[in-house]
C-alpha atoms as a PDB file:
ATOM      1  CA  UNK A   1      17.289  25.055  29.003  1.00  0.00           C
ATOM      2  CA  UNK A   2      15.034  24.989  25.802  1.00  0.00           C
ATOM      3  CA  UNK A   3      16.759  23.276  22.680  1.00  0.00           C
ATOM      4  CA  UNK A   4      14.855  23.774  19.404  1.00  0.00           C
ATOM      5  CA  UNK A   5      14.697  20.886  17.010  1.00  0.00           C
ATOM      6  CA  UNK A   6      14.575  20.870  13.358  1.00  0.00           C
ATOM      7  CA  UNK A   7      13.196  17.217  13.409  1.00  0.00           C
ATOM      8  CA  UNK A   8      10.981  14.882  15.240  1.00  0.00           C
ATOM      9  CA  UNK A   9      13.871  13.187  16.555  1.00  0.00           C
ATOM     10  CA  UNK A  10      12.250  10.000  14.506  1.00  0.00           C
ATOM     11  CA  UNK A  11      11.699   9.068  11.299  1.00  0.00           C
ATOM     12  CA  UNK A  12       9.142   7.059  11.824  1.00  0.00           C
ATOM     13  CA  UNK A  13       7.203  10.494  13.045  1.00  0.00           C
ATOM     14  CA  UNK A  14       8.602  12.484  10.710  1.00  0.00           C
ATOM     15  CA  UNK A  15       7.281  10.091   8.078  1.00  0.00           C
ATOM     16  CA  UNK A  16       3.714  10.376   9.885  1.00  0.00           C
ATOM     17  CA  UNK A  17       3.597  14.275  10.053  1.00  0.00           C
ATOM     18  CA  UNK A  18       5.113  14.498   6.823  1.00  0.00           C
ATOM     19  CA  UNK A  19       3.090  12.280   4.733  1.00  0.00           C
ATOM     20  CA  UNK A  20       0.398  11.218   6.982  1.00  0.00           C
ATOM     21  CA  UNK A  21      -0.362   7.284   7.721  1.00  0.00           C
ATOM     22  CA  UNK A  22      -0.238   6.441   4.430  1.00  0.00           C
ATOM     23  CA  UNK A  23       2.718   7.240   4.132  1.00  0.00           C
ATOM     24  CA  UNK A  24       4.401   5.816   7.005  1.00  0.00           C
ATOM     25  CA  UNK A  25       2.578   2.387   6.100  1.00  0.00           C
ATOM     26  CA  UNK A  26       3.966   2.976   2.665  1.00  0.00           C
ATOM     27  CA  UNK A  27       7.921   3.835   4.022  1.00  0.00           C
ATOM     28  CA  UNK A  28       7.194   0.738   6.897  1.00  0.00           C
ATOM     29  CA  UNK A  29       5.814  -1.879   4.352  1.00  0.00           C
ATOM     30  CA  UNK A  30       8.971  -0.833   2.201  1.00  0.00           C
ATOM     31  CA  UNK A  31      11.739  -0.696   4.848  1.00  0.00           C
ATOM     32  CA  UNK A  32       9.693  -4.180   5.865  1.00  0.00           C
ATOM     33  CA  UNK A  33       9.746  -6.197   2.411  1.00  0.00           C
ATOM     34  CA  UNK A  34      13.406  -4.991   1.697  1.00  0.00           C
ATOM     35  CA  UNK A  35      14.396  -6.531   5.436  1.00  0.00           C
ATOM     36  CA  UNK A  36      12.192  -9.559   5.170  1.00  0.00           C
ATOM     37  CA  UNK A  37      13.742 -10.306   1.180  1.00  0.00           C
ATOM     38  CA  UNK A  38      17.118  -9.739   2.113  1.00  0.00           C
ATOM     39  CA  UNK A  39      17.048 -11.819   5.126  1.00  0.00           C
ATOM     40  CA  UNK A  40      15.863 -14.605   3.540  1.00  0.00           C
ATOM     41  CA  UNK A  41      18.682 -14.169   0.774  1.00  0.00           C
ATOM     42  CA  UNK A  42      21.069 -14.217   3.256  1.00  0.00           C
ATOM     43  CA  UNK A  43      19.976 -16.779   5.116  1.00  0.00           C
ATOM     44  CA  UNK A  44      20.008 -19.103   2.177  1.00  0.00           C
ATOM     45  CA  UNK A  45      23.400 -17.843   0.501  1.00  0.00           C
ATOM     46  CA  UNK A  46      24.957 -18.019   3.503  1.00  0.00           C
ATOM     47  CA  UNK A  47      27.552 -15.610   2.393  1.00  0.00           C
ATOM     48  CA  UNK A  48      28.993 -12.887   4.497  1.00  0.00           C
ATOM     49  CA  UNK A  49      28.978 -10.663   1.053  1.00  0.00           C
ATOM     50  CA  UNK A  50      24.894 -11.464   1.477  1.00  0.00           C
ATOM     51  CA  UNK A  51      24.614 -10.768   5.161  1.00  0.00           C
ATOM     52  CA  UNK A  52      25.443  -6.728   5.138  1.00  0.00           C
ATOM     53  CA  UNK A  53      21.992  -5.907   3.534  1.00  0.00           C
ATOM     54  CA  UNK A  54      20.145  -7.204   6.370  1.00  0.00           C
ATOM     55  CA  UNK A  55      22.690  -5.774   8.958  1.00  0.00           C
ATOM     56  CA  UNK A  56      23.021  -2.239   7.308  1.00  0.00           C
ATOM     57  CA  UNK A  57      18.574  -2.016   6.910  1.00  0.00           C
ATOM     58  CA  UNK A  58      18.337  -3.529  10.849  1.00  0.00           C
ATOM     59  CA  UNK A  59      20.899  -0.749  11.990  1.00  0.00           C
ATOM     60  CA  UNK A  60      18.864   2.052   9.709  1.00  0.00           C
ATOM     61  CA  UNK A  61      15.748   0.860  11.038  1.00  0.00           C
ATOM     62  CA  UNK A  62      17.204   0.789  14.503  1.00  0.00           C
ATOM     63  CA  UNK A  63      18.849   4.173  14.548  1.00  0.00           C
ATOM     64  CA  UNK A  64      15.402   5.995  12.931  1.00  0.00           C
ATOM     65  CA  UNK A  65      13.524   5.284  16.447  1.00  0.00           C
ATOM     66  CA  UNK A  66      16.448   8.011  17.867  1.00  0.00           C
ATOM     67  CA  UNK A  67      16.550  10.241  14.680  1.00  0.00           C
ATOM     68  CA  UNK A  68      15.884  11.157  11.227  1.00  0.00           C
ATOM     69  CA  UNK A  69      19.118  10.150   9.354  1.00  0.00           C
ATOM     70  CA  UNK A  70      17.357   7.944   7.074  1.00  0.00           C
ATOM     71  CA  UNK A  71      14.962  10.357   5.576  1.00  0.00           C
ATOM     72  CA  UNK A  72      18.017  12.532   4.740  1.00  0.00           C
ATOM     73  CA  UNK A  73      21.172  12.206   2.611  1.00  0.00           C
ATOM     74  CA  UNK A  74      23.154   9.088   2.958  1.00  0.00           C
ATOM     75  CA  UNK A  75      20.720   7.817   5.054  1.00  0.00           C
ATOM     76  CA  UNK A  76      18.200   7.643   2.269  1.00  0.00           C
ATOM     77  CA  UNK A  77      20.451   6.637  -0.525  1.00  0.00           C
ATOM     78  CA  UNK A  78      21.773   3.318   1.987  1.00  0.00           C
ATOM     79  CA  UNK A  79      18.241   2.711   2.546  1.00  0.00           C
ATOM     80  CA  UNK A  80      16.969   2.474  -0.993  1.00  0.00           C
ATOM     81  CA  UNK A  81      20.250   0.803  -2.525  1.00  0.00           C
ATOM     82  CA  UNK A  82      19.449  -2.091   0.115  1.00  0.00           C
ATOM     83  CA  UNK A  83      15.926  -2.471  -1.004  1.00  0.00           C
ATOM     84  CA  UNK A  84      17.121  -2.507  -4.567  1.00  0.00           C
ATOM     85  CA  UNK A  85      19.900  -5.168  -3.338  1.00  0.00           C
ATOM     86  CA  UNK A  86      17.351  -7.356  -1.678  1.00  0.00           C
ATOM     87  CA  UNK A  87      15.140  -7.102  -4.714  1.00  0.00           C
ATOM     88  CA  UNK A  88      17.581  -8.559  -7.258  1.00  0.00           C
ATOM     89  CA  UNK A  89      18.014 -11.633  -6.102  1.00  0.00           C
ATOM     90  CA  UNK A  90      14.802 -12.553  -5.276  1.00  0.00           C
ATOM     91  CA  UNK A  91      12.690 -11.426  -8.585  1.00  0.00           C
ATOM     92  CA  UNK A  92      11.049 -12.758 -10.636  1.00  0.00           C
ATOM     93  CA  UNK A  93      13.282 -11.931 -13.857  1.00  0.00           C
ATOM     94  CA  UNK A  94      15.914 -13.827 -11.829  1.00  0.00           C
ATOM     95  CA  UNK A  95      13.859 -17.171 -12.695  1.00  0.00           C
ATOM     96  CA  UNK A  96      13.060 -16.524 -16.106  1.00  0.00           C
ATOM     97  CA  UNK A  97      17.111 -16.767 -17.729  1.00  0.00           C
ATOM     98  CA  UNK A  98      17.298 -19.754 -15.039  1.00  0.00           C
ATOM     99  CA  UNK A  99      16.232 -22.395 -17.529  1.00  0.00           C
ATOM    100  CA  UNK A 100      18.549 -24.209 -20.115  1.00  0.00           C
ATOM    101  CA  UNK A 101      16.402 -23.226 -22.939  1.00  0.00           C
ATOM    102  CA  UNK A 102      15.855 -20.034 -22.199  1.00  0.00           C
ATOM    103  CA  UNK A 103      12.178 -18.564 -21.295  1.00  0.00           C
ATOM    104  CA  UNK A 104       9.472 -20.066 -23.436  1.00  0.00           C
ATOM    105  CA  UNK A 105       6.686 -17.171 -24.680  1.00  0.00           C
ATOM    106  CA  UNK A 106       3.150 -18.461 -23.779  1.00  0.00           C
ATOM    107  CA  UNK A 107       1.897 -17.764 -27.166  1.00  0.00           C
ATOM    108  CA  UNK A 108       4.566 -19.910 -28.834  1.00  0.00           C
ATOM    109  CA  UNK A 109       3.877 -23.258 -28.455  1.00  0.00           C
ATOM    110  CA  UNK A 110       6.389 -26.797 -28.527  1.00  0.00           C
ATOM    111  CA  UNK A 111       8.225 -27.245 -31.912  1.00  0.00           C
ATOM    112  CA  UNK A 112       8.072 -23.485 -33.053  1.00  0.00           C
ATOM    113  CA  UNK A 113      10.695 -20.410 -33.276  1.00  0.00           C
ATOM    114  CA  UNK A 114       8.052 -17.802 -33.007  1.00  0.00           C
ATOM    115  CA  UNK A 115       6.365 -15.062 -35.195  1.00  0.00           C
ATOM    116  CA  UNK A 116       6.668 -15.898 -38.820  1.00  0.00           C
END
């Protein structure tokens, strides 16, 4: 029986013949950070409205060893909404409104408003 296949039946090699090894460090490394960020939010929120990033990006990563449904679609937009989830929390304009006073300028120094 001979089946023809529109796909690699992976992402991961559909990634490599598609954009080469740079891109498939480039689509690992990002699929990676999002993972890494938004277990470590979840982890420390201990939250179950925290804990679906992780779970939804482990069961996209998971299911893209059997087939491409991540590069495609819904696959792509859950994918890149939970790497822009896991990146809110843990950036760095999160910090800066975290102080009382607000954030101080580095060319404004103690005692003034700012640009006169």
């Amino acid at each position: 029986m001979r089946t023809s296949h529109a796909t690699g039946l992976n992402a991961y090699f559909d990634v490599l013949l598609q954009l080469g090894w740079i891109g498939l460090l480039l689509f690992t490394a990002m699929a990676g950070v999002a993972l890494v960020r938004s277990w470590l939010d979840a982890s420390e929120r201990r939250s179950v409205i925290y804990a679906w990033t992780p779970l939804i990006l482990v069961a996209l990563l998971v299911d893209s060893m059997f087939e491409s449904f991540t590069l495609s679609g819904f696959g792509w937009l859950l994918l890149v909404l939970c790497a822009v989830r896991a990146g809110q929390s843990r950036s760095w304009r999160e910090r800066l409104g975290s102080s009382d006073e607000g954030p101080v300028l580095p060319h404004v120094q103690e005692g003034q408003s700012g640009p006169r």
